[in-house]
Protein backbone atom coordinates (compact mmCIF):
# COMPACT_ATOMS: atom_id res chain seq x y z
CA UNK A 1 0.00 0.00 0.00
CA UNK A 2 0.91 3.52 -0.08
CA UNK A 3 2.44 6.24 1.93
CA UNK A 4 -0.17 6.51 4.92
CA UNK A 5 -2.86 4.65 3.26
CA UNK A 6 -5.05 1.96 5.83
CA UNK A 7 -7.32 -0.32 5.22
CA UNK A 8 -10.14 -2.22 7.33
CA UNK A 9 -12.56 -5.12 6.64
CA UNK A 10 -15.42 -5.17 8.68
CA UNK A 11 -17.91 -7.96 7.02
CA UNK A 12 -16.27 -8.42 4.06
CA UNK A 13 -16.37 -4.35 3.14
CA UNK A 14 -14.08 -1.53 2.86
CA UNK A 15 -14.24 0.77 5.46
CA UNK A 16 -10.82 2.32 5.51
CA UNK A 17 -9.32 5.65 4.53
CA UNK A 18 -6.99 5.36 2.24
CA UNK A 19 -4.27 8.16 1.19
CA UNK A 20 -6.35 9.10 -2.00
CA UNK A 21 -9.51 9.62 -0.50
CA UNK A 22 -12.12 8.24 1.74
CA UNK A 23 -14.42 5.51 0.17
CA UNK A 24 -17.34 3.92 1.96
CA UNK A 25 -19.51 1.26 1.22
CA UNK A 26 -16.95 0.16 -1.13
CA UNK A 27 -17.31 -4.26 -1.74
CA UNK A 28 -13.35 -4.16 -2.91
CA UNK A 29 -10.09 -2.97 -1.20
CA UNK A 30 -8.19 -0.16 -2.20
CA UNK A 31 -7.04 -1.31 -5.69
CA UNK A 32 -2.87 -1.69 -5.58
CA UNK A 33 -2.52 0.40 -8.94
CA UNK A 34 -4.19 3.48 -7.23
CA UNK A 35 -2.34 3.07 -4.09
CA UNK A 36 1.13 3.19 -5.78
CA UNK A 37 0.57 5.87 -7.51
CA UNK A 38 -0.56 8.31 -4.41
CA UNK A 39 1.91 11.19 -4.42
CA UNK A 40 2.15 12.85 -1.39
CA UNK A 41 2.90 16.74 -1.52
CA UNK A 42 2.93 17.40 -5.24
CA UNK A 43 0.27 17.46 -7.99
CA UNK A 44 0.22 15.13 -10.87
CA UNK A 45 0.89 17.31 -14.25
CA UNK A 46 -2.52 18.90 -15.80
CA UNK A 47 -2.76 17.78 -19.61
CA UNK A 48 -4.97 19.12 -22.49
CA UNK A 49 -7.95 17.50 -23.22
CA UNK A 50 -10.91 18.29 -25.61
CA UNK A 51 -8.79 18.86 -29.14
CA UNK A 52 -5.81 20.96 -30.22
CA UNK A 53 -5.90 24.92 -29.46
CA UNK A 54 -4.42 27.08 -31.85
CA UNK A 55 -4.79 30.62 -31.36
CA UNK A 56 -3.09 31.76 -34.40
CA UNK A 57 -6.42 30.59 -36.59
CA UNK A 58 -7.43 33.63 -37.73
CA UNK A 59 -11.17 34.84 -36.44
CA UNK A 60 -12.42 37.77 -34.90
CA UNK A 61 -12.73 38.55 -30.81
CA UNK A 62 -15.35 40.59 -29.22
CA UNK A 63 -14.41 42.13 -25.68
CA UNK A 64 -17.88 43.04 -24.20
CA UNK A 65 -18.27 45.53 -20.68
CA UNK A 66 -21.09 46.04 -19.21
CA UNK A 67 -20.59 46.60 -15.36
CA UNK A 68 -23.22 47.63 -13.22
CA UNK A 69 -21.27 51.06 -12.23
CA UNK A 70 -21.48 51.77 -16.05
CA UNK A 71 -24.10 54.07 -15.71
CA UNK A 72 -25.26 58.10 -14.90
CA UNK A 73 -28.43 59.58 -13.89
CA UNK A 74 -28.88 63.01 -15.90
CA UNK A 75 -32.03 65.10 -16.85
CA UNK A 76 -32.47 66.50 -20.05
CA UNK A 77 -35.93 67.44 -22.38
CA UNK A 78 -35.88 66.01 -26.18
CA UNK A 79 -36.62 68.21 -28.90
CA UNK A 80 -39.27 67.67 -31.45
CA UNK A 81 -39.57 70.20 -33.62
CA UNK A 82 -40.07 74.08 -33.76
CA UNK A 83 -42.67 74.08 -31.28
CA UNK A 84 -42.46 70.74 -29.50
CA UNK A 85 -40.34 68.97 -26.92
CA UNK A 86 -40.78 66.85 -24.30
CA UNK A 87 -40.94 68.28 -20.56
CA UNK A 88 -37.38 68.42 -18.47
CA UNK A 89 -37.37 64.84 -16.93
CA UNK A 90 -34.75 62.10 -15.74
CA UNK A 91 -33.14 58.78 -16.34
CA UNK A 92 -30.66 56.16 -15.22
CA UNK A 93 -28.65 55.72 -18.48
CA UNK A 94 -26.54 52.67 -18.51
CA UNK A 95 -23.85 52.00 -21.16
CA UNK A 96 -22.46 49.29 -22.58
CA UNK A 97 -19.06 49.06 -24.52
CA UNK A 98 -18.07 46.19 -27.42
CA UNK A 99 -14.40 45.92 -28.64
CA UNK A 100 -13.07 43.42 -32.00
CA UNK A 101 -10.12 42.58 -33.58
CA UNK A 102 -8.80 40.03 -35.19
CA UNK A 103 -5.32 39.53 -32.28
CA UNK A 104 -4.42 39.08 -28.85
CA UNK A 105 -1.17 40.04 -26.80
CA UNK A 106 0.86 37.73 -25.45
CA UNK A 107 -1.18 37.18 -22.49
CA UNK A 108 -3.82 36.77 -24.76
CA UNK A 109 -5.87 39.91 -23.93
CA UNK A 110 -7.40 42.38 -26.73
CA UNK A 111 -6.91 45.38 -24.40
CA UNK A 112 -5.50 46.37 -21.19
CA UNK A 113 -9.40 45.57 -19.26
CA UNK A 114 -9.12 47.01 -16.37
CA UNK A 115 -7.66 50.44 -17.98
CA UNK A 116 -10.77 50.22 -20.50
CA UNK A 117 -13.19 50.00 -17.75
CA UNK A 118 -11.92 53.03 -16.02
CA UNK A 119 -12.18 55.37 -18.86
CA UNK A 120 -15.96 54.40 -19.14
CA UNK A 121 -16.40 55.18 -15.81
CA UNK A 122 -14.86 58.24 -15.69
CA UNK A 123 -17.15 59.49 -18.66
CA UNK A 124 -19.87 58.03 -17.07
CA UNK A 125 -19.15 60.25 -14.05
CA UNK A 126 -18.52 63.41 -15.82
CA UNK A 127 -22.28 63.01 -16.88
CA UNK A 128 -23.85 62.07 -13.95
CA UNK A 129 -26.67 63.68 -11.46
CA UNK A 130 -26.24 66.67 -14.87
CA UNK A 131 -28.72 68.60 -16.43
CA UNK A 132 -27.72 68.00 -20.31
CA UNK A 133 -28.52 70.49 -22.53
CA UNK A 134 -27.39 70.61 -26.50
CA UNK A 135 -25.64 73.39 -27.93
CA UNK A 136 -26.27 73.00 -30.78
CA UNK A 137 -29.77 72.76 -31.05
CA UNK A 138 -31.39 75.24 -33.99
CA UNK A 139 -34.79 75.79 -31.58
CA UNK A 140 -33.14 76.12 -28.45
CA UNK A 141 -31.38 79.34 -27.05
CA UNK A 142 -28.73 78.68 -24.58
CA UNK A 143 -27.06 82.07 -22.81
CA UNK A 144 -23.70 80.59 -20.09
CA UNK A 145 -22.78 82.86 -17.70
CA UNK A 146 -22.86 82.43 -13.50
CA UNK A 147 -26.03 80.53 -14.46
CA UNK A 148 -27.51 78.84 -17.62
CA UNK A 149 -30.39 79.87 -19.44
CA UNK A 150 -32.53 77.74 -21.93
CA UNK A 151 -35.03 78.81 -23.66
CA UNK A 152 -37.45 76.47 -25.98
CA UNK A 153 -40.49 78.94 -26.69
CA UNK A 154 -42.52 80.19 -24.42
CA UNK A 155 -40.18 77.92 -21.79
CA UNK A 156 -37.32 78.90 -19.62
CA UNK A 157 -35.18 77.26 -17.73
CA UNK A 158 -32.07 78.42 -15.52
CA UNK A 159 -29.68 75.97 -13.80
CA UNK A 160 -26.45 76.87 -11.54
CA UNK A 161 -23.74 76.03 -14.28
CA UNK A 162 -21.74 73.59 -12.02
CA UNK A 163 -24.88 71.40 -12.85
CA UNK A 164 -25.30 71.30 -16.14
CA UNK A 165 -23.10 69.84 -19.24
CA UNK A 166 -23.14 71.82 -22.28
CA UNK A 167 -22.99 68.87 -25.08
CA UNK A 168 -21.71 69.43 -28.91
CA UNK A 169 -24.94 67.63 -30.25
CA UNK A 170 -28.14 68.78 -31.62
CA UNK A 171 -30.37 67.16 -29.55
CA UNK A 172 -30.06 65.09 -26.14
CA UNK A 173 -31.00 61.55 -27.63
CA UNK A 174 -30.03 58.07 -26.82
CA UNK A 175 -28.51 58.18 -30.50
CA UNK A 176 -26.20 61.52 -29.81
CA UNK A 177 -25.04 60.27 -26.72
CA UNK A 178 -24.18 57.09 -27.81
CA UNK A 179 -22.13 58.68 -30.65
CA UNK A 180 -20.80 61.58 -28.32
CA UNK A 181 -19.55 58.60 -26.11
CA UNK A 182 -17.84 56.42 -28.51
CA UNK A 183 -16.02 59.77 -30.22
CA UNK A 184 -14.78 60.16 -26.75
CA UNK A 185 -13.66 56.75 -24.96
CA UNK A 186 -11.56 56.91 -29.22
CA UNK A 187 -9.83 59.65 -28.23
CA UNK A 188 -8.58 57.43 -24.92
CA UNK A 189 -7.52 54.35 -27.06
CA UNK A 190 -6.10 55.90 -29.81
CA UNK A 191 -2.92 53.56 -29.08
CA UNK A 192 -5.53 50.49 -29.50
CA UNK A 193 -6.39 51.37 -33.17
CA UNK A 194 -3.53 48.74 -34.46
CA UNK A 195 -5.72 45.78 -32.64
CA UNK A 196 -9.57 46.97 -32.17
CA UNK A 197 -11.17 46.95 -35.25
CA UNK A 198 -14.47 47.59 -34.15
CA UNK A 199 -15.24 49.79 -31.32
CA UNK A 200 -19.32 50.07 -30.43
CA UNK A 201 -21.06 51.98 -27.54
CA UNK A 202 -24.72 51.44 -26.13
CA UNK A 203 -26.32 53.76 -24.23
CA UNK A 204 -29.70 52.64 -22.86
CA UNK A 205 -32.20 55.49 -20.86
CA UNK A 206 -34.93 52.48 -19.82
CA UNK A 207 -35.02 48.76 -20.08
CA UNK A 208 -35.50 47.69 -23.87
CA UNK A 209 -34.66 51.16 -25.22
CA UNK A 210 -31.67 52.60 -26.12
CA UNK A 211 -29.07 53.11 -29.28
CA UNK A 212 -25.69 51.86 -30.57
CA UNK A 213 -22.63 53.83 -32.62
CA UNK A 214 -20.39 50.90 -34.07
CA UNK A 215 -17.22 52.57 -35.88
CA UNK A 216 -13.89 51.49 -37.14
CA UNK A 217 -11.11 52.89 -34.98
CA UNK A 218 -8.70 53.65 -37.76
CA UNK A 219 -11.43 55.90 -39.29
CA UNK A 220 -11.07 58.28 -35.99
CA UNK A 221 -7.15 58.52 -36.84
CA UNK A 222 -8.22 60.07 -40.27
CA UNK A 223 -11.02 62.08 -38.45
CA UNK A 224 -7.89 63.31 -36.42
CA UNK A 225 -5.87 64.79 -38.98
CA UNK A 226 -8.89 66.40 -40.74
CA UNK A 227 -9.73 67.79 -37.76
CA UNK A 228 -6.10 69.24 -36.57
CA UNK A 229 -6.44 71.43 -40.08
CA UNK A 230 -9.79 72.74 -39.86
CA UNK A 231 -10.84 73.13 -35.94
CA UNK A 232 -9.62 74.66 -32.55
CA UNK A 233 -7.70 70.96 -30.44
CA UNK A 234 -10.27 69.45 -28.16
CA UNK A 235 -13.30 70.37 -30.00
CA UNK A 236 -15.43 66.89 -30.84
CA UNK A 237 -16.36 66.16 -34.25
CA UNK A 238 -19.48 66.27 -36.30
CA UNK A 239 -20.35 62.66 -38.06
């Protein structure tokens, strides 16, 4: 027998405890094959099972976040028309963020994760418990000073400015902020653009409704340059 193994044989049964394990019940004795091979303080060697890996197959991986702290509560009023819009109100936006390419590092990661998920949290938090208002909305009149002023019609609002985010959009939609969103978390991960392909953002203001922008990275590069000729540094882009 092995190294610490003991057997007993009450009626004709194993009742022992052997040095792989305890068995009850068990009609035979510890079998001598399993016995000799006990190893005491080291683990036999793990082997491969299931088929051959390869990861240099070519194929495409997706890298999907969607935390639970991936989310901002902001108030904002959606614009219609001329003479419509919907009243100031609230939601809980939570976003989601999808990365491809076609390689892996060596320790077979698309991107550095934990880095990824905190530059979605940090533009989550630059939007949250906001009042978002677009500037560039044709029908609405927005006047920043100490406070800021909208005006849609007969309608005014005023907010303290330390409350309220000023976005480059024409309207405050699911769509826009999205977009807004993925033009943003691009200008973080510019040094990504040689792996992700594919970089798409969700944002979602209730349960079953929201919106997705899905872009190639490399077409932000070009965006880039464009943009270095014709506008002021820092100043998103219009797609």
């Amino acid at each position: 027998m092995g190294v610490g193994a003991r057997r007993s044989v009450r009626g004709g049964r194993y009742t022992g405890v052997g040095a792989w394990g305890s068995v009850r019940g068990s009609s035979d004795p510890l079998p001598p094959k399993a016995a000799d091979n006990v190893v005491v303080g080291r683990r036999p060697a793990a082997s491969l099972t299931g088929g051959r890996y390869d990861r240099f197959v070519s194929g495409t991986y997706s890298l999907r976040l969607g935390k639970e702290d991936f989310k901002f509560s902001a108030a904002h009023f959606t614009v219609f028309g001329e003479d419509e819009a919907e009243a100031l109100h609230g939601h809980n936006y939570r976003v989601g963020v999808e990365l491809s390419g076609a390689d892996v590092d060596g320790l077979e990661f698309l991107v550095p994760v934990a880095a990824a998920k905190r530059d979605i949290r940090s533009q989550c938090m630059e939007l949250d418990e906001k009042v978002l208002l677009p500037a560039e909305c044709p029908h609405l009149e927005v006047v920043q000073g100490e406070t800021v002023t909208a005006a849609f019609g007969p309608r005014r609002y005023e907010f303290p400015s330390s409350e309220v985010v000023l976005l480059p959009v024409a309207n405050v939609t699911v769509e826009a902020l999205a977009r807004l969103l993925w033009q943003r978390l691009a200008d973080r991960w510019g040094s990504l653009r040689d792996r992700v392909e594919i970089l798409e953002v969700t944002v979602a203001e209730t349960r079953g409704q929201g919106a997705s922008y899905r872009r190639k990275l490399q077409e932000h590069r070009l965006e880039d340059a464009v943009r270095s000729r014709r506008q002021p540094v820092g100043y998103p882009p219009r797609t």
